[in-house]
N, C-alpha and C. Protein backbone atom coordinates (compact mmCIF):
# COMPACT_ATOMS: atom_id res chain seq x y z
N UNK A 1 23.25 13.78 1.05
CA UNK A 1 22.83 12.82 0.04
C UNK A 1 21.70 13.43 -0.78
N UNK A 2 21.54 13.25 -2.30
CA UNK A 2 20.51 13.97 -3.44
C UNK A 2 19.87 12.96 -2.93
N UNK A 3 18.26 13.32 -3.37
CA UNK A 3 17.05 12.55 -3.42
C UNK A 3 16.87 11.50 -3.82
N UNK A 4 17.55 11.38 -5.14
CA UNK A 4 16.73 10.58 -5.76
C UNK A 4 18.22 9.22 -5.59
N UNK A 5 19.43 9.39 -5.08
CA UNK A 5 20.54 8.82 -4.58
C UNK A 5 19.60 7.66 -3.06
N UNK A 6 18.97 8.70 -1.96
CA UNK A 6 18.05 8.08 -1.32
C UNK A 6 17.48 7.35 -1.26
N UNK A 7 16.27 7.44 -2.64
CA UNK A 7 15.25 7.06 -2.94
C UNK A 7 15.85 5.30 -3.45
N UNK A 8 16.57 5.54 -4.48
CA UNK A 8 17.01 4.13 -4.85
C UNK A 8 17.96 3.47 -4.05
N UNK A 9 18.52 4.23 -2.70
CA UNK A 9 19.21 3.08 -1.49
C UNK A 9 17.82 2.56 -0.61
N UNK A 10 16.85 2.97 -0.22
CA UNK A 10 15.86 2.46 0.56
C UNK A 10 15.16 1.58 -0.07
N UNK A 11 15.47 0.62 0.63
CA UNK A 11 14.79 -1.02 0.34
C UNK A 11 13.97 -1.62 1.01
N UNK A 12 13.06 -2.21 1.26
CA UNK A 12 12.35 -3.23 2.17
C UNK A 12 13.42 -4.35 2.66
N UNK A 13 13.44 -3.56 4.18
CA UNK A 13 14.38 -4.36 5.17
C UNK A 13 13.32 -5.87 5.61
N UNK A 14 13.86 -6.71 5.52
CA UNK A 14 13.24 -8.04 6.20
C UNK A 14 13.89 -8.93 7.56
N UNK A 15 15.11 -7.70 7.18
CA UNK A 15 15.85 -8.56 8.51
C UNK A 15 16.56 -7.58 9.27
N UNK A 16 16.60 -7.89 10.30
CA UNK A 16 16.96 -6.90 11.17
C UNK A 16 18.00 -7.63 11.92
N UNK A 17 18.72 -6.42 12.79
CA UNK A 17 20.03 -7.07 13.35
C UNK A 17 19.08 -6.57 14.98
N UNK A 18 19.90 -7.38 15.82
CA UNK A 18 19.13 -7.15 17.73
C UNK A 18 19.01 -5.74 17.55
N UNK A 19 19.91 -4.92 17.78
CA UNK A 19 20.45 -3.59 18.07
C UNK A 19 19.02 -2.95 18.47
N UNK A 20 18.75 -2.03 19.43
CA UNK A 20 17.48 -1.41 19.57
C UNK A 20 18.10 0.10 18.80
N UNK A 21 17.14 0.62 18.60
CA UNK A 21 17.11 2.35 17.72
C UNK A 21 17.42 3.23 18.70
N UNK A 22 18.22 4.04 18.86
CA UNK A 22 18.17 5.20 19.33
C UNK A 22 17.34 6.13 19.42
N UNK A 23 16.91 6.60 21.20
CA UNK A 23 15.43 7.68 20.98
C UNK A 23 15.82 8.68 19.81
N UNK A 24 16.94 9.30 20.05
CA UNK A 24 17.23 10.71 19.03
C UNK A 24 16.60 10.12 17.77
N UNK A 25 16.99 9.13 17.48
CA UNK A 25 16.71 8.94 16.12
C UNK A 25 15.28 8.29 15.59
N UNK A 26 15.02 8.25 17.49
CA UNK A 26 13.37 7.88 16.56
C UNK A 26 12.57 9.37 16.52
N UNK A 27 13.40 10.18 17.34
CA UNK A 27 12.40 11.22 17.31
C UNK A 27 12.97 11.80 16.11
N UNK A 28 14.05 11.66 15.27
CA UNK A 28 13.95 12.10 14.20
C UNK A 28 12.79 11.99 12.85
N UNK A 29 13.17 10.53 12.66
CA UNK A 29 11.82 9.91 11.97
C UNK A 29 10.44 10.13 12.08
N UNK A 30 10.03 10.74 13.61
CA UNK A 30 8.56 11.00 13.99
C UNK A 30 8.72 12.22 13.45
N UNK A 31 9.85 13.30 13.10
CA UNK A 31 9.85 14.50 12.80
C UNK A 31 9.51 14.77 11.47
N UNK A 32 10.43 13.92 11.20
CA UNK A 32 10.20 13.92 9.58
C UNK A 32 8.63 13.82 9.12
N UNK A 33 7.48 12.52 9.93
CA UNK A 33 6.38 12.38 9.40
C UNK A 33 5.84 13.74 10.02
N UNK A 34 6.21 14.33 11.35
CA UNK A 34 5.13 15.57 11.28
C UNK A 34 5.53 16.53 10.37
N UNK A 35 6.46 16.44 9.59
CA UNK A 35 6.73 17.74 8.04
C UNK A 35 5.80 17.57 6.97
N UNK A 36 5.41 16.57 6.81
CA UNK A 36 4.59 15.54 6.23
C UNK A 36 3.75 16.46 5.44
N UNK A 37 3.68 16.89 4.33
CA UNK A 37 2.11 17.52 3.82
C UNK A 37 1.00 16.62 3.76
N UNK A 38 -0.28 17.33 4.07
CA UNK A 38 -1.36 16.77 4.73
C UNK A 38 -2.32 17.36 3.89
N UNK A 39 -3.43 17.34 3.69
CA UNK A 39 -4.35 17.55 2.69
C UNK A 39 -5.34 18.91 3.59
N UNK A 40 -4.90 20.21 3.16
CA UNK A 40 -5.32 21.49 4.07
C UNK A 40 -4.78 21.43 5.25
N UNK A 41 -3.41 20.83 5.42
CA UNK A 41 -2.65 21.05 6.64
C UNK A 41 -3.47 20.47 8.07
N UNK A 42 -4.53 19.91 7.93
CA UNK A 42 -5.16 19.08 9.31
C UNK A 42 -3.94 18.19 9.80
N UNK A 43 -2.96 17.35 9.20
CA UNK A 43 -2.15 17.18 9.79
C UNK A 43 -2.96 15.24 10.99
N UNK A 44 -4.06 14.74 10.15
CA UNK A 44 -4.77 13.79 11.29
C UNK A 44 -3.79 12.24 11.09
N UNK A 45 -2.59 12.50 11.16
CA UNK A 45 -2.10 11.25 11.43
C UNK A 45 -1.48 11.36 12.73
N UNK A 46 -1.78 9.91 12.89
CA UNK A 46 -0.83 9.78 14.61
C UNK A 46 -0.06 7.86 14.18
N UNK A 47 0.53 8.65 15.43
CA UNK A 47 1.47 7.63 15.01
C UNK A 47 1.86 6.70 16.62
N UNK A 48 2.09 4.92 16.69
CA UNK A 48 2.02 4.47 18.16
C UNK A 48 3.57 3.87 17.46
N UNK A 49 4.27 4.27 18.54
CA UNK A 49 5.35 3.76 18.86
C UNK A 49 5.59 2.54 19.06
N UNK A 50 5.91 1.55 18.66
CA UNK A 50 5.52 -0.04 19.10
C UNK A 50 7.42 -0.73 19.44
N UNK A 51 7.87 -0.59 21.04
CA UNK A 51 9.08 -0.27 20.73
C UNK A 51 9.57 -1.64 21.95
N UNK A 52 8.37 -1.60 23.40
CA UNK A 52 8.65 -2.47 24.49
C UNK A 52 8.69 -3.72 24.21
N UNK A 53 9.10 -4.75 24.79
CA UNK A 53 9.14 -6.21 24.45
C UNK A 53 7.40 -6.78 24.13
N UNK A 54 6.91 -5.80 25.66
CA UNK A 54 5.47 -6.51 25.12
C UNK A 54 4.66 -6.39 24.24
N UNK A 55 4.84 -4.91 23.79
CA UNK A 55 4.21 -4.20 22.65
C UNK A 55 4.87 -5.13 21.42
N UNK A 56 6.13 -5.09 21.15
CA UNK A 56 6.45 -6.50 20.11
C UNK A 56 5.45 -7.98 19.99
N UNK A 57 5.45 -7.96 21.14
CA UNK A 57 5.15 -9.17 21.43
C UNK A 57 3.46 -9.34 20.68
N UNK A 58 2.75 -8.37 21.11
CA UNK A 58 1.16 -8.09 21.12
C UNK A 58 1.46 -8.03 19.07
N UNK A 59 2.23 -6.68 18.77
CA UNK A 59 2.50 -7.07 17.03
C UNK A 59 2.25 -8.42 16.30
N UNK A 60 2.99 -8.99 17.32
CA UNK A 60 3.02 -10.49 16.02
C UNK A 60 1.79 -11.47 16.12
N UNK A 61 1.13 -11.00 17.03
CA UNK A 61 -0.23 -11.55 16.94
C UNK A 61 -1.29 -10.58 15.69
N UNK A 62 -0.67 -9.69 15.17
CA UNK A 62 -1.24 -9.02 14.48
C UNK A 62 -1.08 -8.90 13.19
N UNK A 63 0.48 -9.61 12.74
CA UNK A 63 0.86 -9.58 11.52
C UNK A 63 2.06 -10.44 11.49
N UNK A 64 2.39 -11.28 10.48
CA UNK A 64 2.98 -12.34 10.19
C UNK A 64 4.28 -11.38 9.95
N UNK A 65 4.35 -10.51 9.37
CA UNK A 65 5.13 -9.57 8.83
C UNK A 65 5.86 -8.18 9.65
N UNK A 66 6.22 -9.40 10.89
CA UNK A 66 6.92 -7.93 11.96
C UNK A 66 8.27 -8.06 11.36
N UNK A 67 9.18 -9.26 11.26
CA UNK A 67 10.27 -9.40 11.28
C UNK A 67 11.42 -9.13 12.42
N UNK A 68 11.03 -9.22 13.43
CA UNK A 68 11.65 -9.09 14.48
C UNK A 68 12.22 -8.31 14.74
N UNK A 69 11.78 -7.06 13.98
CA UNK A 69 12.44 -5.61 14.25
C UNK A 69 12.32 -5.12 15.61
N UNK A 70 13.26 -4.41 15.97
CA UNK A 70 13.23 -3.92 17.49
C UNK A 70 12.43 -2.64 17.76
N UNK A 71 11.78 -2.04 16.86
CA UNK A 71 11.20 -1.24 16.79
C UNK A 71 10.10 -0.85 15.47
N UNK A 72 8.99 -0.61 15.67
CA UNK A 72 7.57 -0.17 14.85
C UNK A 72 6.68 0.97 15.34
N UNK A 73 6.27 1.27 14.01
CA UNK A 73 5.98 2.55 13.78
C UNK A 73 4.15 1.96 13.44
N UNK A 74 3.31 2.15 14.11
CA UNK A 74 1.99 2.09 13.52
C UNK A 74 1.36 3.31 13.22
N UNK A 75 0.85 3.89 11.69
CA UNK A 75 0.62 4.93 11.04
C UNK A 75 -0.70 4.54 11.34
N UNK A 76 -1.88 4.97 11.80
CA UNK A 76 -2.90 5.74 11.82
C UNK A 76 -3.27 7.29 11.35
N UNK A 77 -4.75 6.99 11.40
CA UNK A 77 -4.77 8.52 10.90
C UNK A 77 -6.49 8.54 11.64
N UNK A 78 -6.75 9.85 12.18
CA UNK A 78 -7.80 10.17 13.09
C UNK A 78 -8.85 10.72 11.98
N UNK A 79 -10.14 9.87 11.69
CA UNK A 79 -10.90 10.10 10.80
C UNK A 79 -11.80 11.70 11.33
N UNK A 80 -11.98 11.54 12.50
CA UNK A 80 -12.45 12.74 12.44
C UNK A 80 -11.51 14.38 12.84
N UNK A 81 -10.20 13.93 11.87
CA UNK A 81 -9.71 14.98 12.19
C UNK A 81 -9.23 15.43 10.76
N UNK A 82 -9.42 14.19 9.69
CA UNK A 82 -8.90 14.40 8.46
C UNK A 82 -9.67 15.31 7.28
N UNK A 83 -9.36 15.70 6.22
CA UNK A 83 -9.66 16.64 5.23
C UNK A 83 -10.90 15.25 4.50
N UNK A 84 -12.09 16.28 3.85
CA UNK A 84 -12.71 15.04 3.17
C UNK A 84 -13.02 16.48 1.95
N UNK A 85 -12.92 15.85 0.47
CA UNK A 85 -12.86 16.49 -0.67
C UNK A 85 -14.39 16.58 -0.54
N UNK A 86 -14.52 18.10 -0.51
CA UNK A 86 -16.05 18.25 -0.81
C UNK A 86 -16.97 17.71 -2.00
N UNK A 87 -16.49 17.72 -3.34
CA UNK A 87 -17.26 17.08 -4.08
C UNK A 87 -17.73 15.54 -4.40
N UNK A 88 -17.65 14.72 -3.61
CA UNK A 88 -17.59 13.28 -3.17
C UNK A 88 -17.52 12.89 -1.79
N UNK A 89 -16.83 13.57 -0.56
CA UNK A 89 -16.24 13.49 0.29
C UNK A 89 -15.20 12.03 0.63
N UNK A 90 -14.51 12.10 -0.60
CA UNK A 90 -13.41 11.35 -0.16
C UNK A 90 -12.81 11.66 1.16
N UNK A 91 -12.12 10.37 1.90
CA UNK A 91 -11.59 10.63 3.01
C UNK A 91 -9.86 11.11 2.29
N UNK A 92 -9.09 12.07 3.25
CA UNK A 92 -7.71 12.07 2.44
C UNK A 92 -7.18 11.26 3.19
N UNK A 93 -7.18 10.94 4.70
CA UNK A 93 -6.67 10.58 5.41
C UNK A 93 -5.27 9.49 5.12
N UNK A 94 -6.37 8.59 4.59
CA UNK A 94 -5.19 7.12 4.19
C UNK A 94 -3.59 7.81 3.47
N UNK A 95 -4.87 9.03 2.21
CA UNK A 95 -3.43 9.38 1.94
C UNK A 95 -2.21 9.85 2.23
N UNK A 96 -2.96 11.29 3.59
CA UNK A 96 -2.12 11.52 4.32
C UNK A 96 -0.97 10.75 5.11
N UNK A 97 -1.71 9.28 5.54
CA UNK A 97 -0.98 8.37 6.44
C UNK A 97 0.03 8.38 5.50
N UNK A 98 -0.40 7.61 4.17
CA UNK A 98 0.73 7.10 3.43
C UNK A 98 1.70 8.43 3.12
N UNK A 99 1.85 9.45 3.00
CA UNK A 99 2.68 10.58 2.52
C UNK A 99 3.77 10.60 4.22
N UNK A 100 3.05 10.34 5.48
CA UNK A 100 3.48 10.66 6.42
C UNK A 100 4.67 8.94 6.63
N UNK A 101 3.64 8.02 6.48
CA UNK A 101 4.58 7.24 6.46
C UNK A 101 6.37 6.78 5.41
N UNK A 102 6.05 7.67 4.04
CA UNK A 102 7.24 7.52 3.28
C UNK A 102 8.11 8.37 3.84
N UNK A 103 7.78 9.71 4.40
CA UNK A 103 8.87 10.25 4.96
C UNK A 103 9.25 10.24 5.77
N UNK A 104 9.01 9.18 6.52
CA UNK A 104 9.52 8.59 7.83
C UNK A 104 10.41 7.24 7.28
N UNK A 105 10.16 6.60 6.01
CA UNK A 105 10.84 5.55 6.17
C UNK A 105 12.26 6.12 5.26
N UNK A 106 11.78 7.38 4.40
CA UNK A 106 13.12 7.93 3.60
C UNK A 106 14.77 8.55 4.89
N UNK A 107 13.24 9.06 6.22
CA UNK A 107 14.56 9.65 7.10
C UNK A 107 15.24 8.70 7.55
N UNK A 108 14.38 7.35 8.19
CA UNK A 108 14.98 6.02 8.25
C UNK A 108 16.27 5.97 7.63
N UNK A 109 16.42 5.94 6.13
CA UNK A 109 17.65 4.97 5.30
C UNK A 109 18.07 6.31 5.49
N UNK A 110 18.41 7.29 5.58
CA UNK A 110 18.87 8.50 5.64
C UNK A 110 19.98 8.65 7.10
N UNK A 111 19.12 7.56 8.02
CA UNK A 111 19.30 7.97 9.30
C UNK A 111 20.39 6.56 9.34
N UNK A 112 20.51 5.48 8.54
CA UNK A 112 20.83 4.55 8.22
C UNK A 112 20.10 3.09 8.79
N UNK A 113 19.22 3.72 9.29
CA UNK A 113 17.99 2.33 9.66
C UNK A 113 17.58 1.54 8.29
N UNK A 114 16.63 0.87 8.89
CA UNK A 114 15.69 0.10 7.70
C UNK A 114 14.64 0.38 7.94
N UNK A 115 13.55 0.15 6.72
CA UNK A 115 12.14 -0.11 7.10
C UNK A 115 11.65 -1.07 6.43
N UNK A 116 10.39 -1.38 6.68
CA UNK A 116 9.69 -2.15 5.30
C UNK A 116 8.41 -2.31 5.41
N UNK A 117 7.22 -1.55 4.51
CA UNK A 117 5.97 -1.39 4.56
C UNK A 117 4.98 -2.27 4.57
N UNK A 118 4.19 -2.55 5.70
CA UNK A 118 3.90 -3.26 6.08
C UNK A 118 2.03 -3.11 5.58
N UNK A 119 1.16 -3.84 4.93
CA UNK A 119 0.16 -3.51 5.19
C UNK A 119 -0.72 -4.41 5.28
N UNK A 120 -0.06 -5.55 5.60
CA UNK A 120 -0.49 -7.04 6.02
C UNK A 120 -0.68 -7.48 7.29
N UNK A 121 -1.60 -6.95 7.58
CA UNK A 121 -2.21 -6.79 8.91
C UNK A 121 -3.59 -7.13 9.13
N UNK A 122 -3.93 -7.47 10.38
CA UNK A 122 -5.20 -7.92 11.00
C UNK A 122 -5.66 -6.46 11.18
N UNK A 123 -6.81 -5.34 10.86
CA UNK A 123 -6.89 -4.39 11.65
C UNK A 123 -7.47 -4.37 12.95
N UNK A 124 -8.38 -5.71 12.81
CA UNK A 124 -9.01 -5.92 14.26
C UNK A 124 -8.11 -6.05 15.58
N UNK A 125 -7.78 -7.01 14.71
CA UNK A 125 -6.33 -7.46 16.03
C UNK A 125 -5.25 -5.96 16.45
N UNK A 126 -5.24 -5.64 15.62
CA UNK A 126 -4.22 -3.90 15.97
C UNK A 126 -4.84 -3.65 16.83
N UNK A 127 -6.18 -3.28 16.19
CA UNK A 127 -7.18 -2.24 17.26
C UNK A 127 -7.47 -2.94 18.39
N UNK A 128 -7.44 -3.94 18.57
CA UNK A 128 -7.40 -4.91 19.93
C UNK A 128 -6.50 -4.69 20.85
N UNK A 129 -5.55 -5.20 20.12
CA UNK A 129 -3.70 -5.38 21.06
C UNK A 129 -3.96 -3.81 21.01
N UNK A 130 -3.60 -3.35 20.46
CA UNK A 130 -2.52 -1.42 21.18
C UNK A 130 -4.31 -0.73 21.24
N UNK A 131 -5.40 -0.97 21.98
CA UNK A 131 -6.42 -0.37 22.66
C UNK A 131 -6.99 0.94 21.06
N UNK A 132 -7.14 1.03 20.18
CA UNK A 132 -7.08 1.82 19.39
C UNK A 132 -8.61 2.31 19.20
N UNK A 133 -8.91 4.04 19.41
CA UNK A 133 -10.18 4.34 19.68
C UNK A 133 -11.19 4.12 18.26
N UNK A 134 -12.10 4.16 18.16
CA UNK A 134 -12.88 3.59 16.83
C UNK A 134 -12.57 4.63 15.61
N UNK A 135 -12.41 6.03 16.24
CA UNK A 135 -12.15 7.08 14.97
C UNK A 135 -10.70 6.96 14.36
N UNK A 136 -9.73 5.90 14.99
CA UNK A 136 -8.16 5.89 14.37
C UNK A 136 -8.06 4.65 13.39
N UNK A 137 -7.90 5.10 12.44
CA UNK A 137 -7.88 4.21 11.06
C UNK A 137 -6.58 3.62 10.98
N UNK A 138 -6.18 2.23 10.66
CA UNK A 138 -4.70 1.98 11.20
C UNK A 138 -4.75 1.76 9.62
N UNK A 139 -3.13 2.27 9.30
CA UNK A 139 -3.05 2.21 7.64
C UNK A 139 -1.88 1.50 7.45
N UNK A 140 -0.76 1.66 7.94
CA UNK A 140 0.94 0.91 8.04
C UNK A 140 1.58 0.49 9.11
N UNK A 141 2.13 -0.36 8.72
CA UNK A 141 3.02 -0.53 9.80
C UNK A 141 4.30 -0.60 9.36
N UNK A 142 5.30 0.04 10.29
CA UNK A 142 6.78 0.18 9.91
C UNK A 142 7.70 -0.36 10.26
N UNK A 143 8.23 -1.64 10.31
CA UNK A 143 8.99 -2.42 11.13
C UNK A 143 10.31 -1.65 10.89
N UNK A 144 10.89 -1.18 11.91
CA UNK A 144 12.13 -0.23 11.64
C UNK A 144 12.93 -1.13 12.03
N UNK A 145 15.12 -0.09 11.81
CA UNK A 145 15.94 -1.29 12.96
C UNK A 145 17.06 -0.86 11.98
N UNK A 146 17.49 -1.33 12.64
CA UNK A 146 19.24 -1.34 11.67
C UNK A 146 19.56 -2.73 11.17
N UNK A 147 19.58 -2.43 9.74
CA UNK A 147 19.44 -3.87 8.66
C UNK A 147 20.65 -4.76 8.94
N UNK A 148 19.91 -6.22 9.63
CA UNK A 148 21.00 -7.37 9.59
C UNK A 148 22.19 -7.59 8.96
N UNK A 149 23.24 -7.58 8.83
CA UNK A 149 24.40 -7.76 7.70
C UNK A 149 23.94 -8.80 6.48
N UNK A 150 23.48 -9.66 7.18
CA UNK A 150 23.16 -10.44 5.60
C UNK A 150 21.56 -9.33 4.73
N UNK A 151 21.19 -8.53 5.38
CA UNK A 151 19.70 -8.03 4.58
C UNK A 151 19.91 -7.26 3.35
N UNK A 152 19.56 -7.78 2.45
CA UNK A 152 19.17 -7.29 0.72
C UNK A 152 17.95 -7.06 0.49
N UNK A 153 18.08 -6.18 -0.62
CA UNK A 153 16.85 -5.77 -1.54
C UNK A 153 16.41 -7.35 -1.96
N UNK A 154 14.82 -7.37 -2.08
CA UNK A 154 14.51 -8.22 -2.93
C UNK A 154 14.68 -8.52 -4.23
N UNK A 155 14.88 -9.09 -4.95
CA UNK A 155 15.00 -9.47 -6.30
C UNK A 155 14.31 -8.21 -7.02
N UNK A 156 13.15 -7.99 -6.72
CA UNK A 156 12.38 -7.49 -7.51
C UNK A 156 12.38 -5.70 -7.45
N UNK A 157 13.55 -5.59 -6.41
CA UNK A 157 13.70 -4.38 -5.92
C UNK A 157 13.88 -3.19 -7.00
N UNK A 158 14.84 -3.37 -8.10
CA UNK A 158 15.02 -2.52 -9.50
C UNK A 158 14.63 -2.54 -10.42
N UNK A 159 13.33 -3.56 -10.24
CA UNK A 159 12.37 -3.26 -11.51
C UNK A 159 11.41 -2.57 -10.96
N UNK A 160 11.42 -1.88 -12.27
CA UNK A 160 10.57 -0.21 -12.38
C UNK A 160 10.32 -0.18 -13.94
N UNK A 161 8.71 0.06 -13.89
CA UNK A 161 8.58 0.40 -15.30
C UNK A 161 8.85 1.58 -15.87
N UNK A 162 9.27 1.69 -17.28
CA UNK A 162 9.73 3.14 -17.67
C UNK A 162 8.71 4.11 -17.46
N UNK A 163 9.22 5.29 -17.28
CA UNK A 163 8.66 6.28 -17.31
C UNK A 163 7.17 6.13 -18.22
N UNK A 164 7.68 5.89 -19.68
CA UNK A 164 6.72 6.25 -20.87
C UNK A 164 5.31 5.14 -20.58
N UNK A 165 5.66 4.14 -19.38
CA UNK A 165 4.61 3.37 -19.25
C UNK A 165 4.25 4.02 -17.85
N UNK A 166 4.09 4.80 -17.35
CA UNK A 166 3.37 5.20 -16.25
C UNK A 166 3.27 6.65 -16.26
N UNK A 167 3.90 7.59 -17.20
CA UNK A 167 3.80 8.99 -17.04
C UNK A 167 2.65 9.29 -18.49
N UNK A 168 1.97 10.08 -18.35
CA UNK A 168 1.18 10.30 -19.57
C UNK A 168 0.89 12.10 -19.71
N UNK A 169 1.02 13.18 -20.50
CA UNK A 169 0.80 14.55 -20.98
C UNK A 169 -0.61 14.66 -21.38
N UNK A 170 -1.58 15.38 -20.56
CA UNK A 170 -2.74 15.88 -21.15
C UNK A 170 -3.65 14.80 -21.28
N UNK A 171 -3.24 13.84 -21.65
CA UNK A 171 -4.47 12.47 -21.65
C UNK A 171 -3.99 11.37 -21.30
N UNK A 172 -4.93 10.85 -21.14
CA UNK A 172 -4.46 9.19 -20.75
C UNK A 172 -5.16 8.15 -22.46
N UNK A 173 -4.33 8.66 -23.47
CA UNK A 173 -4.82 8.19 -24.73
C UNK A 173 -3.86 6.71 -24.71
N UNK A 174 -4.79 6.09 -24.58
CA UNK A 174 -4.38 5.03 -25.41
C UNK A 174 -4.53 3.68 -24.15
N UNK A 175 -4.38 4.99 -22.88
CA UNK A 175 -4.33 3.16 -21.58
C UNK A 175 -5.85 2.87 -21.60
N UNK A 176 -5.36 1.35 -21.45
CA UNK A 176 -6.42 0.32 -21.28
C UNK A 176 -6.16 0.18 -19.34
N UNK A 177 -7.16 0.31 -18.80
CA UNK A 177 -7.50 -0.73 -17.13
C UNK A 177 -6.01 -1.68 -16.66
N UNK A 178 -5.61 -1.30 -16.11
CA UNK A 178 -4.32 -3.01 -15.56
C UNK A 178 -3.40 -2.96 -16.68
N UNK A 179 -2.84 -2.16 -17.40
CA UNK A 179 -2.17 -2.45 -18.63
C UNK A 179 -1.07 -1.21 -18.49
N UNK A 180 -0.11 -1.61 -18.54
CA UNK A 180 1.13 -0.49 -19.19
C UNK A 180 0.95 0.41 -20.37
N UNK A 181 1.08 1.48 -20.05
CA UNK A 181 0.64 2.71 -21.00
C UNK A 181 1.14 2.77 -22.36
N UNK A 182 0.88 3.14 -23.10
CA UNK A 182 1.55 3.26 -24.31
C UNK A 182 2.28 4.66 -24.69
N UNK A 183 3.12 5.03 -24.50
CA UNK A 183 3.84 6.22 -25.23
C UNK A 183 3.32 7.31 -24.23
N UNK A 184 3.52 8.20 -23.35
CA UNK A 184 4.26 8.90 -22.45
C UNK A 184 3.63 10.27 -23.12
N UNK A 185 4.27 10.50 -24.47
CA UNK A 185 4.06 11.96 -25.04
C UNK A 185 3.22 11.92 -26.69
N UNK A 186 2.22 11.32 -26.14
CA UNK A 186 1.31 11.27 -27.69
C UNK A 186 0.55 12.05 -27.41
């Protein structure tokens, strides 16, 4: 399958069918996020498997937004293991999570699972329920699974603004704050 064929089949799954995931195939998906480019290759995401009944169970005290998937992916990332941009010291971490988490949910629809990005979460409560040490930053959660027969894209799934409103050459002439860009190649 081309990329970008991928890219527009993966949807935010909301429903899931019982079926539990196959290990092979979760260790695929964990593979995929360790390919993951990382900001100087530190590589500080980890990732908790959230797969047992009770570990489900402990989830939904944590987020309204499990969906009864038979399986989750909680993306952390280990602050003191991540890249920080010397001139500011931004953390990269989050970003890393997030780069590690899309290519886990692309191998997902690839793999023919679902996912759906989760970032509606208690972090206290995470770090509570699954014991989480103070330096692990919890960033996503991945409710995985093989999509219910009735599960669709949301409505809002194929709107995408054009290119010329989000791509800009050499400057950002003309955007205003919160506003769709004007013209792409001015």
């Amino acid at each position: 399958m081309d990329f970008i064929k991928l890219a527009k089949e993966r949807y935010s799954v909301r429903k899931f069918a019982g079926r539990k995931v196959e290990k092979e195939k979760i260790a695929q998906i964990l593979e995929a996020g360790r390919l993951a480019p990382t900001a100087a290759n530190y590589q500080p995401q980890r990732i908790l498997v959230i797969e047992s009944g009770e570990s489900l169970a402990k989830l939904k005290g944590c987020t309204p937004y499990h969906f009864n998937a038979p399986l989750a992916l909680l993306v952390c990332y280990d602050r003191t293991a991540s890249w920080k941009r010397p001139y500011d010291g931004y953390d990269m971490g989050t970003v890393d999570a997030a780069i590690v988490a899309a290519q886990m949910m692309l191998e997902a629809t690839a793999l023919g699972l679902g996912t759906t990005w989760v970032g509606h979460f208690d972090p206290a409560a995470v770090r509570e329920a699954f014991e989480l040490p103070e330096y692990l930053e919890p960033v996503a959660l991945l409710p995985t699974g093989y999509p219910h027969e009735n599960a669709r894209p949301s409505r809002l799934h194929d709107d995408r603004l054009d290119l010329e409103d989000t791509v800009f050459y050499n400057a950002f002439a003309g955007l205003e704050a919160g506003r769709k860009g004007a013209g792409a190649h001015d």
